[in-house]
N, C-alpha and C. Protein backbone atom coordinates (compact mmCIF):
# COMPACT_ATOMS: atom_id res chain seq x y z
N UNK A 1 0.84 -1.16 0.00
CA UNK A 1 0.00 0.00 0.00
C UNK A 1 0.90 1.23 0.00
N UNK A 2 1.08 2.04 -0.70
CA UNK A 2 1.88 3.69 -0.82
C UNK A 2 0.36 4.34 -0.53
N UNK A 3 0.90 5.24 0.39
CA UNK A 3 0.35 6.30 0.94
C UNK A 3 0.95 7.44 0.83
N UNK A 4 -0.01 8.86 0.88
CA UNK A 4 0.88 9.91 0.91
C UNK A 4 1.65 10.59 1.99
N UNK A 5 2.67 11.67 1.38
CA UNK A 5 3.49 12.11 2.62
C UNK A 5 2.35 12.45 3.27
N UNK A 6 1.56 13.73 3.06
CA UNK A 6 1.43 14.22 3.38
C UNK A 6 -0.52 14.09 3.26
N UNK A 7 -0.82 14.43 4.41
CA UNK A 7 -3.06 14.73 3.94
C UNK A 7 -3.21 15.75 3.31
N UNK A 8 -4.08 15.79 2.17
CA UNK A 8 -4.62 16.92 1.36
C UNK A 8 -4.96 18.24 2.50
N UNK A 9 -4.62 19.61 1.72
CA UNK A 9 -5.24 20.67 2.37
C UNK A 9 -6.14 20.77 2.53
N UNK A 10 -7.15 19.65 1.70
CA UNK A 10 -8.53 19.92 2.07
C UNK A 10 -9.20 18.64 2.64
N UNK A 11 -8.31 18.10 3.40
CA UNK A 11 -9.13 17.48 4.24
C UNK A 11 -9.58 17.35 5.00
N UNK A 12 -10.72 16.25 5.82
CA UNK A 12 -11.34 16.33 6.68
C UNK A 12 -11.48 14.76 7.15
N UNK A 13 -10.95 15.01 9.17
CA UNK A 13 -11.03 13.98 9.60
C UNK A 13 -12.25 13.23 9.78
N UNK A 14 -12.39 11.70 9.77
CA UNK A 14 -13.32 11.34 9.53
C UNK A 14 -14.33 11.26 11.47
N UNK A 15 -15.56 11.52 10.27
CA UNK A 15 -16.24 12.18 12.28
C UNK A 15 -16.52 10.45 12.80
N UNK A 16 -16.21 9.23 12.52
CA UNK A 16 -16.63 8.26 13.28
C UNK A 16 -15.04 7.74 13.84
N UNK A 17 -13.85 8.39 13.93
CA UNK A 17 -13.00 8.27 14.33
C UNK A 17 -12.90 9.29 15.65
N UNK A 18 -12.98 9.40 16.49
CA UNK A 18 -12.28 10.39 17.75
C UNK A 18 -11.45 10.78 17.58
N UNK A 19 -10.71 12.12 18.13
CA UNK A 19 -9.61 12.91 17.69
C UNK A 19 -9.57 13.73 18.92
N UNK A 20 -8.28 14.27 19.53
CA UNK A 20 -7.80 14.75 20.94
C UNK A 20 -8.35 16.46 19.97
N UNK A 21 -8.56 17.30 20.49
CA UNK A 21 -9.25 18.89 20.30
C UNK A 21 -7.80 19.77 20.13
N UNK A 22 -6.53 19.01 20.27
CA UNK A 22 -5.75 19.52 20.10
C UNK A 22 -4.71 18.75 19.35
N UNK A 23 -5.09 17.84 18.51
CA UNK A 23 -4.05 16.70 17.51
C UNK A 23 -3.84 17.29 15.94
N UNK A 24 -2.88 17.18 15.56
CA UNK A 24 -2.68 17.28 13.79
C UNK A 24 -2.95 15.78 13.54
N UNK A 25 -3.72 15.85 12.70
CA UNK A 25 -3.89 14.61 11.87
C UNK A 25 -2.78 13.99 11.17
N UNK A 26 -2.46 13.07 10.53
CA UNK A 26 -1.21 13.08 10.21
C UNK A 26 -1.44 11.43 9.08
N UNK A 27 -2.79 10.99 9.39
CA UNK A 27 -2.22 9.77 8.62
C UNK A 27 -4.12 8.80 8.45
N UNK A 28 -4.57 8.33 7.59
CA UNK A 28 -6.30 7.89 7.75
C UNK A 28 -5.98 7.20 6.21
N UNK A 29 -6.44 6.08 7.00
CA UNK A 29 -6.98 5.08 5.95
C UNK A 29 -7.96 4.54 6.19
N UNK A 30 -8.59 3.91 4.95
CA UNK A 30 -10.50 3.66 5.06
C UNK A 30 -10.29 2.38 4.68
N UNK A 31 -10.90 1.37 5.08
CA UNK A 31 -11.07 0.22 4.79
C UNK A 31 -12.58 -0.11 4.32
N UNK A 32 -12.96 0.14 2.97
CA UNK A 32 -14.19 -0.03 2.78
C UNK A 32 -15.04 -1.47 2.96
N UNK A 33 -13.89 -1.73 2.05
CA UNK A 33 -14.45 -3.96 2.20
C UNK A 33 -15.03 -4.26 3.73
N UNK A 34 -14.40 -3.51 4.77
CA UNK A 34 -14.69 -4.01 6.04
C UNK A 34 -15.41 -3.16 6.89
N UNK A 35 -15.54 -1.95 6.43
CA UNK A 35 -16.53 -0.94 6.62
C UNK A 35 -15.68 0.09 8.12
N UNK A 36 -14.08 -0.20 7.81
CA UNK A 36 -12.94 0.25 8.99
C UNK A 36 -12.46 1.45 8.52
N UNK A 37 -11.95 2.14 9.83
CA UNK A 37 -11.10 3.30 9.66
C UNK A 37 -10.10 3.33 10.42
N UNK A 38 -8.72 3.57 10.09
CA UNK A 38 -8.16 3.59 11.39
C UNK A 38 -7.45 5.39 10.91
N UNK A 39 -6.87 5.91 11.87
CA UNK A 39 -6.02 6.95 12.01
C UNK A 39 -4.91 7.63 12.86
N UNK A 40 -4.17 8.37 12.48
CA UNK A 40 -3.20 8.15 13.13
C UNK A 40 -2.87 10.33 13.22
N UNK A 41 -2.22 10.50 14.68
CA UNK A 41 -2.32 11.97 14.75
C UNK A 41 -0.74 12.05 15.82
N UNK A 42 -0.85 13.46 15.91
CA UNK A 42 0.45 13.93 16.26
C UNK A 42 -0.38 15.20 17.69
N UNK A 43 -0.04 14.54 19.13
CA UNK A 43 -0.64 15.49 20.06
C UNK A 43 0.46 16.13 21.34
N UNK A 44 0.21 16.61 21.84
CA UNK A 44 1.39 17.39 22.58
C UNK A 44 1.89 16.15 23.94
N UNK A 45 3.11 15.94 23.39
CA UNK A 45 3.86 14.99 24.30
C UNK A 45 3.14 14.62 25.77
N UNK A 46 2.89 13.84 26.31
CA UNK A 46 2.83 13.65 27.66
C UNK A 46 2.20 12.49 28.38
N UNK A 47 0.85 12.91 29.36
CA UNK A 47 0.70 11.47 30.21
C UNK A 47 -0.66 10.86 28.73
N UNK A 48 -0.01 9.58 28.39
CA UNK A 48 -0.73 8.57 27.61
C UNK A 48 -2.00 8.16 28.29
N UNK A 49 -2.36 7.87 29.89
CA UNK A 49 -3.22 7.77 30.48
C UNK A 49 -4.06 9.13 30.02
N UNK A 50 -4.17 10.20 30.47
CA UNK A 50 -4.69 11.36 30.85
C UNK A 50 -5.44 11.70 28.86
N UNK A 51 -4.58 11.02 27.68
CA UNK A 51 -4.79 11.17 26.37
C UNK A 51 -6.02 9.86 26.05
N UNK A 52 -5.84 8.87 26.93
CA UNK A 52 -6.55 7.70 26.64
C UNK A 52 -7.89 8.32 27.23
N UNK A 53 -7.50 8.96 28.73
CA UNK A 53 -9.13 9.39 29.23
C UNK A 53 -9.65 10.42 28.55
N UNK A 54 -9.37 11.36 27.65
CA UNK A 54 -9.72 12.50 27.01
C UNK A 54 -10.44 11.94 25.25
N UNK A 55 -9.58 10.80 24.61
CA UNK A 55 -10.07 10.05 23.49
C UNK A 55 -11.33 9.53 24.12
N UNK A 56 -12.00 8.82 25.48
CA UNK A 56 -12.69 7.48 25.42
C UNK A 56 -13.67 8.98 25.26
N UNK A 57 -13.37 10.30 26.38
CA UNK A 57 -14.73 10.94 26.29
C UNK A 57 -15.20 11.38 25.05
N UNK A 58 -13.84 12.02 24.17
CA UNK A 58 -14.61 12.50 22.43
C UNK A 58 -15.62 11.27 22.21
N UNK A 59 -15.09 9.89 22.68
CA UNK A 59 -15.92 8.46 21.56
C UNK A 59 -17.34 8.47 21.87
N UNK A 60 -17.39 9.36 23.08
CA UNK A 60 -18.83 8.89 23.83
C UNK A 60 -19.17 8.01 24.75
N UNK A 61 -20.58 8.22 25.14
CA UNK A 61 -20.71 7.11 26.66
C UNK A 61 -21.25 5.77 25.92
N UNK A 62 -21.44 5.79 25.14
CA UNK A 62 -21.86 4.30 23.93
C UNK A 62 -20.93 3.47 23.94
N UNK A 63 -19.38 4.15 24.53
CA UNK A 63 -18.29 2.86 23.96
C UNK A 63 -18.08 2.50 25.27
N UNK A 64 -17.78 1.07 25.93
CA UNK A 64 -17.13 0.83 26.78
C UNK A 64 -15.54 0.20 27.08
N UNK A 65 -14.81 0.58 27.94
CA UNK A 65 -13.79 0.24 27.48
C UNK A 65 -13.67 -1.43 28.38
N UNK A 66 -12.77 -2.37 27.53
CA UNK A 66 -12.82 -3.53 28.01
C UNK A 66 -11.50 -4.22 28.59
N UNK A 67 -10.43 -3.45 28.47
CA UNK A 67 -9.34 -3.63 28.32
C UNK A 67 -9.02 -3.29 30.58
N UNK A 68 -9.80 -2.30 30.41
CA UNK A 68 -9.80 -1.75 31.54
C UNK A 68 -7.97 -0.93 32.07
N UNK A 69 -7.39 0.09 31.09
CA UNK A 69 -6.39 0.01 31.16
C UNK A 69 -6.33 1.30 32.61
N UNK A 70 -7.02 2.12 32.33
CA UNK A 70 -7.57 3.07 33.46
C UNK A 70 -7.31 2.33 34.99
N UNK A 71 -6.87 1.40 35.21
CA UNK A 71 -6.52 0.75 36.61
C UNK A 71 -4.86 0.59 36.41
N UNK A 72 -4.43 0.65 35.47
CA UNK A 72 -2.44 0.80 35.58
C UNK A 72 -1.87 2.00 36.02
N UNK A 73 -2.57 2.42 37.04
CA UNK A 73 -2.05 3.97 37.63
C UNK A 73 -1.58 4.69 36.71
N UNK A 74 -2.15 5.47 35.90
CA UNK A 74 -1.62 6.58 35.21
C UNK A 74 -0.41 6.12 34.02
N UNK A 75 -0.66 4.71 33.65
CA UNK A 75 0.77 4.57 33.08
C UNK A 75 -0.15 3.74 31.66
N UNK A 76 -1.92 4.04 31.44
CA UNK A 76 -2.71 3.18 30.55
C UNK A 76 -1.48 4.17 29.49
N UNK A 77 -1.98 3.39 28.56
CA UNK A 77 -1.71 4.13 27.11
C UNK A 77 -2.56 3.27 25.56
N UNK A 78 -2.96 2.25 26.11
CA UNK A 78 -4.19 2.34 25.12
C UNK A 78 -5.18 1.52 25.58
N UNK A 79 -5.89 1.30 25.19
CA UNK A 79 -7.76 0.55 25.57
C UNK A 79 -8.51 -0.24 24.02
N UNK A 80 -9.03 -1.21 24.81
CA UNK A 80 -10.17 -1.85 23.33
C UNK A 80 -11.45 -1.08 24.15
N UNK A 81 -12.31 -0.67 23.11
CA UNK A 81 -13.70 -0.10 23.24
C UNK A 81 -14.58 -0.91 22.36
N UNK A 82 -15.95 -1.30 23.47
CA UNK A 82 -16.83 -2.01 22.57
C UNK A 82 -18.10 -1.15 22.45
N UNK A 83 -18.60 -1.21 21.62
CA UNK A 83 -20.13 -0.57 21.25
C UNK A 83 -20.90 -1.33 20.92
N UNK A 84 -21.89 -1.11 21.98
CA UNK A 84 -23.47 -2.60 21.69
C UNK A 84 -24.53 -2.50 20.47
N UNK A 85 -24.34 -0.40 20.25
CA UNK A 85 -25.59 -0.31 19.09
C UNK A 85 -25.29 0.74 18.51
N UNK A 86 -24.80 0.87 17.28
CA UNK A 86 -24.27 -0.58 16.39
C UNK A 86 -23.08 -1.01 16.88
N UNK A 87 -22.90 -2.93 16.99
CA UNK A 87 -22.31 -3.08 17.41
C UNK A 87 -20.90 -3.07 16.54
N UNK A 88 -19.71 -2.28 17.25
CA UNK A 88 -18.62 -1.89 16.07
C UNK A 88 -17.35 -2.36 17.59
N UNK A 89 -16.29 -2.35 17.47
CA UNK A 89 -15.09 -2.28 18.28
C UNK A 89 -14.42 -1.05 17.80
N UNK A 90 -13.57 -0.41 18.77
CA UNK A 90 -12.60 0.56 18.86
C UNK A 90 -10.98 0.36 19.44
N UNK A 91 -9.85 0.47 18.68
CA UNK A 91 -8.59 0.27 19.28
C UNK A 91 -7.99 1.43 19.40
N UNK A 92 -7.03 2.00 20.42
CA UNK A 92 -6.46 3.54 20.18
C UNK A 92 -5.81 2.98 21.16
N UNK A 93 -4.39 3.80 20.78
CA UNK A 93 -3.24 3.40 21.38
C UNK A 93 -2.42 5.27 21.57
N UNK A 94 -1.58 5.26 22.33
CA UNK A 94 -1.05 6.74 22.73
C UNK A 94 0.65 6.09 23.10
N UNK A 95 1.59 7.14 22.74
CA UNK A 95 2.62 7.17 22.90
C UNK A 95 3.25 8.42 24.07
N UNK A 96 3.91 8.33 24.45
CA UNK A 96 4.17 9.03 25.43
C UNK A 96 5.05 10.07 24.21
N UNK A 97 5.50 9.74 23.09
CA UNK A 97 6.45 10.92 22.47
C UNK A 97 5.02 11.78 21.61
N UNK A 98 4.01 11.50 21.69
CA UNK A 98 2.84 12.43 21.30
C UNK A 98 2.52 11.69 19.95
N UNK A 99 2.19 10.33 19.82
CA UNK A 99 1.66 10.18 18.66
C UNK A 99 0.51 9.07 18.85
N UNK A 100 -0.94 9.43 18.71
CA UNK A 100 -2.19 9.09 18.94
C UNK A 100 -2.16 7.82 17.32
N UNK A 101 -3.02 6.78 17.85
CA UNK A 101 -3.23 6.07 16.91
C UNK A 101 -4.78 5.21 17.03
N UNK A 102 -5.79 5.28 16.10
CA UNK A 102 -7.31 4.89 16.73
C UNK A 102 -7.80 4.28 15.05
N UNK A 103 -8.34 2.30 15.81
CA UNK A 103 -8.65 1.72 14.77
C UNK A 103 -10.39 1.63 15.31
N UNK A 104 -11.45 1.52 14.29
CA UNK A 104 -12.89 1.17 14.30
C UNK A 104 -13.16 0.08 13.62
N UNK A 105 -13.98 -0.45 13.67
CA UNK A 105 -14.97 -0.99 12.58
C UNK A 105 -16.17 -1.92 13.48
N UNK A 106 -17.14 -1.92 11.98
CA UNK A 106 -18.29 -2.51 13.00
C UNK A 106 -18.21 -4.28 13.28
N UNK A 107 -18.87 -5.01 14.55
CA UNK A 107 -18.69 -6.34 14.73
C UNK A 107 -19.75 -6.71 14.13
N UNK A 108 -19.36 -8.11 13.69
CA UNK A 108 -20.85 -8.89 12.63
C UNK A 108 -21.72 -9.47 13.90
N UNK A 109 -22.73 -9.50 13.75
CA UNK A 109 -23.29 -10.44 14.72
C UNK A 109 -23.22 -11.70 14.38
């Protein structure tokens, strides 16, 4: 797969992905066949916990997280999120050097 350097000037992140209110986008691919998105962003260095609790709230109270990483004292840095309706999964992962990464798609019943 070649991808570009760089995202068009005119783009726009996709709204069923979550995004920190303060991230550059930096990287989105669509997986149509599977009805997935994942993406990838650039946010201001720091606690990966405190980025994981700020992503679950953009996702909404619909997703739950299952991973339960929110109990590793401040040291989570990513979570699985499930959603019952429609039922879809969520992966997002955080780096402590500031680089956000968040996969979707919906589950089959």
């Amino acid at each position: 797969m070649k991808l570009p350097v760089k995202l068009p000037e005119n783009f726009v992140w996709p709204r069923r992905l979550p995004i920190l209110s303060n991230a550059t986008p930096f990287r989105v691919m669509l997986f149509p066949k599977r009805d997935a998105a994942y993406g990838a962003f650039h946010y201001p260095p720091g606690s990966t916990a405190e980025a994981l609790d700020q992503i679950t709230a953009v996702a909404g109270n619909n997703w739950v997280r299952m991973a339960h990483e929110e109990a590793n004292l401040g040291r989570a840095s990513g979570e699985i999120l499930i959603r019952k309706n429609p039922p879809s999964i969520m992966l997002v992962n955080f780096t402590k050097e500031g680089v956000g990464v968040v996969y979707t798609r919906p589950l089959k019943k």
